[in-house]
Protein backbone atom coordinates (compact mmCIF):
# COMPACT_ATOMS: atom_id res chain seq x y z
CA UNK A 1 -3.59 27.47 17.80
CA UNK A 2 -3.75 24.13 16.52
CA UNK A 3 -6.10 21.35 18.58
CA UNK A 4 -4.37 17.59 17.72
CA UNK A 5 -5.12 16.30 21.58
CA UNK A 6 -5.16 13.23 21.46
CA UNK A 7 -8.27 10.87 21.06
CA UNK A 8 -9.12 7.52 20.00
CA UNK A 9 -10.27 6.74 16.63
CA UNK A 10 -12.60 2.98 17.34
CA UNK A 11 -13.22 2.37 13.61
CA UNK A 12 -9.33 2.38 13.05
CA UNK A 13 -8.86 0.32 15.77
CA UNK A 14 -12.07 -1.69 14.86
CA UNK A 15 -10.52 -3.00 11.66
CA UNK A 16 -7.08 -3.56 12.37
CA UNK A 17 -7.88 -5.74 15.22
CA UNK A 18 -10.11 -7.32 12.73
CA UNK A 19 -7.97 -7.60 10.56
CA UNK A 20 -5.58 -9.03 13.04
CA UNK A 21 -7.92 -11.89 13.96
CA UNK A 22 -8.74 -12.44 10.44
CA UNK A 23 -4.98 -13.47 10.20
CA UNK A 24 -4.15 -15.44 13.34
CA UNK A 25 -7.32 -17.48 13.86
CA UNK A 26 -8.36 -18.73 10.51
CA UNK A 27 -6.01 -21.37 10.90
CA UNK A 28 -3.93 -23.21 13.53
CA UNK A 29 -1.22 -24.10 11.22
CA UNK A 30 1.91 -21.76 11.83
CA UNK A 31 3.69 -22.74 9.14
CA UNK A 32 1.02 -20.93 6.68
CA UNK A 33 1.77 -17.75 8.38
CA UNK A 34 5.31 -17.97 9.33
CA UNK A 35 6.95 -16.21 5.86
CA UNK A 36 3.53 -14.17 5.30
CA UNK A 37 3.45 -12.25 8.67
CA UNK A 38 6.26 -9.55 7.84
CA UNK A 39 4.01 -8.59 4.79
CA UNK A 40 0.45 -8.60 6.88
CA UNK A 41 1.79 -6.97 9.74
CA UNK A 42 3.77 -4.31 7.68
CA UNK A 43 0.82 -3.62 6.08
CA UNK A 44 -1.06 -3.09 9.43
CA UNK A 45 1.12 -0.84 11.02
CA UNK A 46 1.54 1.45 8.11
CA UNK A 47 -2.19 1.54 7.50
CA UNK A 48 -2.78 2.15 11.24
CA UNK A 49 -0.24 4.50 11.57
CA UNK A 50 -1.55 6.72 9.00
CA UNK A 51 -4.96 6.27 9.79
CA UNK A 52 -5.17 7.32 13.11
CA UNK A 53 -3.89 9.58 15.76
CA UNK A 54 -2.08 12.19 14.99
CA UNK A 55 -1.65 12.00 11.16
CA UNK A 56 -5.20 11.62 10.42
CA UNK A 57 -6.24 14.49 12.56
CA UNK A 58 -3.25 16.99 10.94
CA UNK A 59 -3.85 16.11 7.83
CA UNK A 60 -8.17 16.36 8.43
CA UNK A 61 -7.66 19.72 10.01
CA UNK A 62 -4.81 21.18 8.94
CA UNK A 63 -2.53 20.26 5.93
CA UNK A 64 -4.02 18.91 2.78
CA UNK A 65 -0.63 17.62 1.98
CA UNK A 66 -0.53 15.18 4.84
CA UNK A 67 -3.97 14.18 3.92
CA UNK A 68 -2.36 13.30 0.41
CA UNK A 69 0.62 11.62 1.89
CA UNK A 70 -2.26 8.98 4.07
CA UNK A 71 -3.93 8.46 0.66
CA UNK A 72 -1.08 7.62 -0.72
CA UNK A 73 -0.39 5.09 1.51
CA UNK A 74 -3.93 3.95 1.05
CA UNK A 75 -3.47 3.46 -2.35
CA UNK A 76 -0.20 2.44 -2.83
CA UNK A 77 1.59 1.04 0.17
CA UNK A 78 -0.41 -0.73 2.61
CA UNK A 79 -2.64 -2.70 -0.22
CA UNK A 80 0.46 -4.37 -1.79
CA UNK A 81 1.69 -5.77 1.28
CA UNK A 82 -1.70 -6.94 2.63
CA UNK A 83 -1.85 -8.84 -0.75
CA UNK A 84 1.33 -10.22 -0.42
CA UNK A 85 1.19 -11.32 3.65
CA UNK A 86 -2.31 -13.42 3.00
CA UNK A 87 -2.15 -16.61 3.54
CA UNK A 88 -3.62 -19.50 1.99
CA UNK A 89 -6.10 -20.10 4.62
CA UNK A 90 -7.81 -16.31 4.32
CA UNK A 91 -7.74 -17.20 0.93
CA UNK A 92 -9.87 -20.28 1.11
CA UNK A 93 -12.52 -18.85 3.44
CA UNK A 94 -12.95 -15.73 1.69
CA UNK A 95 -13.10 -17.24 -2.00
CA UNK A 96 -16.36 -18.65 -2.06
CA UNK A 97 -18.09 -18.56 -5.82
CA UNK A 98 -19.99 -14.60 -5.88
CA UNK A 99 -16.79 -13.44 -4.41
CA UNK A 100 -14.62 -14.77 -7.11
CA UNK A 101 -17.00 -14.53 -9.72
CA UNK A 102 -17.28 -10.73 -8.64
CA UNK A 103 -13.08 -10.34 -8.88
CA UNK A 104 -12.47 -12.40 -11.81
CA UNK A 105 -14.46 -9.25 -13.18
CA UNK A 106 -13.52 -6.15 -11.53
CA UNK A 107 -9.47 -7.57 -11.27
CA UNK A 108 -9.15 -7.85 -15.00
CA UNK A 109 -5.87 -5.33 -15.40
CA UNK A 110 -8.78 -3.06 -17.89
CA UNK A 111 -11.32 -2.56 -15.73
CA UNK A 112 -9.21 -2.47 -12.32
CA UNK A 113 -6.87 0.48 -13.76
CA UNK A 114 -10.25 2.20 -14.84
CA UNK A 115 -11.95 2.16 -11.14
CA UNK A 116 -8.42 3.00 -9.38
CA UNK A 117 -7.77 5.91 -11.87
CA UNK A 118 -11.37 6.79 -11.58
CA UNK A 119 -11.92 7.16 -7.90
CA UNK A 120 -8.16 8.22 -7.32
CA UNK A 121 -8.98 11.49 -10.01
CA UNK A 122 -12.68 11.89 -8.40
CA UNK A 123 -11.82 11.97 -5.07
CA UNK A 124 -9.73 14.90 -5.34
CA UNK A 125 -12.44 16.86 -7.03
CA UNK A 126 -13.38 19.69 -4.26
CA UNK A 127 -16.82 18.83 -3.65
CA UNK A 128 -15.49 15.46 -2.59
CA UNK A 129 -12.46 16.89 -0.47
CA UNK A 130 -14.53 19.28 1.13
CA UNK A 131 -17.36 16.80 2.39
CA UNK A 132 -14.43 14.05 3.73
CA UNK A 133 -13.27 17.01 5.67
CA UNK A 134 -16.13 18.03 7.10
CA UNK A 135 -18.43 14.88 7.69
CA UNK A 136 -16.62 12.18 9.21
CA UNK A 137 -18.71 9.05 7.93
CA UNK A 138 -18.48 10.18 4.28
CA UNK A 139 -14.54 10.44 5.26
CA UNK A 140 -14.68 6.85 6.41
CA UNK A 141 -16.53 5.54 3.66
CA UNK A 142 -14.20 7.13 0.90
CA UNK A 143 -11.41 5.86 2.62
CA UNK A 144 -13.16 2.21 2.80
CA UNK A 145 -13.69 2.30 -0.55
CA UNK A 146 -10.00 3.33 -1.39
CA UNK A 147 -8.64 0.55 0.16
CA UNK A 148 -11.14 -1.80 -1.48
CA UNK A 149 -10.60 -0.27 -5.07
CA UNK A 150 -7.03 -0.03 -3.96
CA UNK A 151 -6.38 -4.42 -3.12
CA UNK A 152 -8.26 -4.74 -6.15
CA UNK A 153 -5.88 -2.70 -8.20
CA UNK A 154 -2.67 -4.99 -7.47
CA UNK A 155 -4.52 -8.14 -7.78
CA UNK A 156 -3.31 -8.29 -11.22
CA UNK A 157 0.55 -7.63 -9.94
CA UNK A 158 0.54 -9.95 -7.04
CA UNK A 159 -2.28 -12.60 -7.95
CA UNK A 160 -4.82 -14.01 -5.63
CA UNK A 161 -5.48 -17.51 -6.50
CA UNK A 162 -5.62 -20.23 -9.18
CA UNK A 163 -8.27 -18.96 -10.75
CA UNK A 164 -7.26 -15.39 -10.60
CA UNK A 165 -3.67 -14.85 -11.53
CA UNK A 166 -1.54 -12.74 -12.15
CA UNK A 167 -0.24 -10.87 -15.36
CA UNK A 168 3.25 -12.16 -16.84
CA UNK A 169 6.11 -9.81 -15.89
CA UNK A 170 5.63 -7.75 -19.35
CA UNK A 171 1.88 -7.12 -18.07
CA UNK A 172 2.62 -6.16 -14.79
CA UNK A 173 5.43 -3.63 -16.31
CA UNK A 174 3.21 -2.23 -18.50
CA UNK A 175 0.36 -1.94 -16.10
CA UNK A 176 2.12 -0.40 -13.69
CA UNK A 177 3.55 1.98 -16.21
CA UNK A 178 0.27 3.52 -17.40
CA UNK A 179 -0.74 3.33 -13.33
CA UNK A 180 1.83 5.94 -12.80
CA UNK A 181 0.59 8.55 -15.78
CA UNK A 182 -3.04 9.13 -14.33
CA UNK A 183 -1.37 10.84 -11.02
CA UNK A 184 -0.02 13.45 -13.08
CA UNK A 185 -3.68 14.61 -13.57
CA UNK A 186 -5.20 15.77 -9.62
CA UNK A 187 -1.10 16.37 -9.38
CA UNK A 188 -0.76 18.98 -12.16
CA UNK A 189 -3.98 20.92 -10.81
CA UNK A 190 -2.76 20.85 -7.02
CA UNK A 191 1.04 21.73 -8.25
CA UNK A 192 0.43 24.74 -10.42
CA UNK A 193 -2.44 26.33 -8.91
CA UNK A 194 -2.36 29.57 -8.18
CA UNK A 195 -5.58 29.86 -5.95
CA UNK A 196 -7.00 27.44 -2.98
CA UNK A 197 -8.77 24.32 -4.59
CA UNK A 198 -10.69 23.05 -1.16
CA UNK A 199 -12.57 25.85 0.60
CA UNK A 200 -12.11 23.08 4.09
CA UNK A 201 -8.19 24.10 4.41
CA UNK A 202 -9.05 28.18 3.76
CA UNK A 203 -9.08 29.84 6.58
CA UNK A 204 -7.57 27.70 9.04
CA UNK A 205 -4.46 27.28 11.15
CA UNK A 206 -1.66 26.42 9.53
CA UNK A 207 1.10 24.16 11.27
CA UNK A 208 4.81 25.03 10.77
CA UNK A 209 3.94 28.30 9.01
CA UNK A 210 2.55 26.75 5.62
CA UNK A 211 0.20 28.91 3.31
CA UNK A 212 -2.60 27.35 1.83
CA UNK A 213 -1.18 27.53 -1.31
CA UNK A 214 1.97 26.27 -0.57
CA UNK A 215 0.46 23.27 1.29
CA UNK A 216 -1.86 22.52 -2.11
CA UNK A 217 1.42 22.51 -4.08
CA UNK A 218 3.60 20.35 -1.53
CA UNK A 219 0.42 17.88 -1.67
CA UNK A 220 0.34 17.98 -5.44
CA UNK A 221 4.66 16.92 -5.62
CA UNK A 222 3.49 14.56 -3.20
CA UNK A 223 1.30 12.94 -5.44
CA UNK A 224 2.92 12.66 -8.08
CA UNK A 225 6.84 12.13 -7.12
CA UNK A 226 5.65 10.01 -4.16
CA UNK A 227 3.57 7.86 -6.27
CA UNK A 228 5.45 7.46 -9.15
CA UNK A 229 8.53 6.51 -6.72
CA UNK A 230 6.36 3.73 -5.53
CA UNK A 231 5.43 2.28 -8.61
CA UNK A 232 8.69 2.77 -10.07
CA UNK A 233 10.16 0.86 -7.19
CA UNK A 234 7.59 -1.93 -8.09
CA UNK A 235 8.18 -1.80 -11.96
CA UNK A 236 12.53 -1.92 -10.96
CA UNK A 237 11.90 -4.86 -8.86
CA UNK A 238 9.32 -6.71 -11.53
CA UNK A 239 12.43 -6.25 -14.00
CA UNK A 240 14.75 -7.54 -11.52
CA UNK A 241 13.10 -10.82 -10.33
CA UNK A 242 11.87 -11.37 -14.45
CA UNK A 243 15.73 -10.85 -15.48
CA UNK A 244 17.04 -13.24 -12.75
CA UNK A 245 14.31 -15.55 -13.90
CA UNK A 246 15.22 -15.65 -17.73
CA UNK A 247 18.87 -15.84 -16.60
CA UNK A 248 18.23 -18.99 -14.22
CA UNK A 249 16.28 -20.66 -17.20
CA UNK A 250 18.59 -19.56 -19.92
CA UNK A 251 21.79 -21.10 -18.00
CA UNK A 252 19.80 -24.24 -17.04
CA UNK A 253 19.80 -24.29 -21.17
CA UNK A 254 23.00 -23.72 -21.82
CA UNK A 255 24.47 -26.31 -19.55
CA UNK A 256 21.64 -28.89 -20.30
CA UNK A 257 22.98 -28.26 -24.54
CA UNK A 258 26.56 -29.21 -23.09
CA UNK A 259 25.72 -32.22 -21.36
């Protein structure tokens, strides 16, 4: 019989309350944080939602694939939109000189793909897997870490500040093209194996009937179809937002050349 009764998690509530103070009183002014508070506030509830009660606990105890699906949204979902709901404020009190010396570094689109790639492949080797499982502050500290390495990955699609901007739309294309070929590689292993990778989901109660086996390949599609619908959706709407943009300037050309 499966156990999911419910109980709180306090550092998932810890930081999104944090989090939600970190917005609201760092400044007075309501017109900074009018348009950004869809963004911050999607980006809460989707990282709460899948960090706590009851996804975390199914997919800690019981189904490897809905642990995939919560790093996915780790990685790939919630970052982006905290990015995108900060406001100018945060910014300022957060950007003081180590800080931004320390992101003009590790944001540069090289070495940024190289430490998401790196811990997004590493964390699914089974040593790793096994100890999140089974010792709850390692678990936490991974998925800190993930969500650091994670912000820091689309500071090169979404920008910070002045000093660290953002790639051209042909960067951000590209980037985000090679960003979706390094899934493939925990995917591929996950997909087409043909015996349990993580001894932590052997032996245990499955919900809705799922082999182990079966749950390592649904997590493994998940992965890689999930992820590469994500960044495909970003690369589409990149294209979109460039082509209006060259369209806008080119007809501001052409009717400036017939005046």
């Amino acid at each position: 019989m499966i156990s999911i009764t419910w109980h709180p998690h306090f550092d998932v509530w810890a930081l999104i309350f944090s989090l939600i103070i970190f917005f609201e009183y760092t400044t007075d002014n309501n017109y900074l944080k009018k348009d950004k508070r869809k963004f911050w506030y999607s980006g809460l509830f989707i990282l709460w939602l899948f960090t706590d009660w009851p996804i975390h606990d199914i997919g800690e105890q019981y189904l490897f694939w809905v642990h995939s699906l919560e790093h996915l949204v780790l990685a790939l979902v919630s970052p982006p939109l905290l990015l995108l709901g900060m406001h100018s404020a945060q910014k300022k009190i957060i950007s003081v000189k180590p800080f931004i010396n320390l992101l003009k570094i590790t944001s540069h689109p090289l070495v940024a793909f190289i430490l998401f790639n790196t811990l997004m492949v590493g964390m699914h080797w089974s040593l790793i897997v096994n100890l999140m499982v089974t010792n709850k502050l390692f678990h936490f500290f991974i998925h800190s870490l993930m969500l650091l390495v994670s912000l820091n990955m689309w500071v090169p699609v979404i920008g910070f500040t002045d000093k660290i901007k953002q790639l051209g739309s042909p960067g951000k294309i590209a980037y985000l093209f090679l960003q979706s070929l390094f899934p493939t590689i925990p995917a591929s292993f996950l997909a087409f194996g043909n015996e349990p990778l993580y001894s932590a989901y052997v032996g245990i109660d499955q919900v809705f009937n799922i082999s182990t086996i079966d749950d390592q390949t649904l997590a493994g599609v998940i992965l890689k179809l999930g992820g590469g619908l994500i960044l495909w959706a970003s690369i589409l709407t990149i294209w979109m937002q460039w082509y209006k943009t060259e369209k806008t300037f080119d007809d501001v050309v052409r009717n400036s050349s017939n005046d």
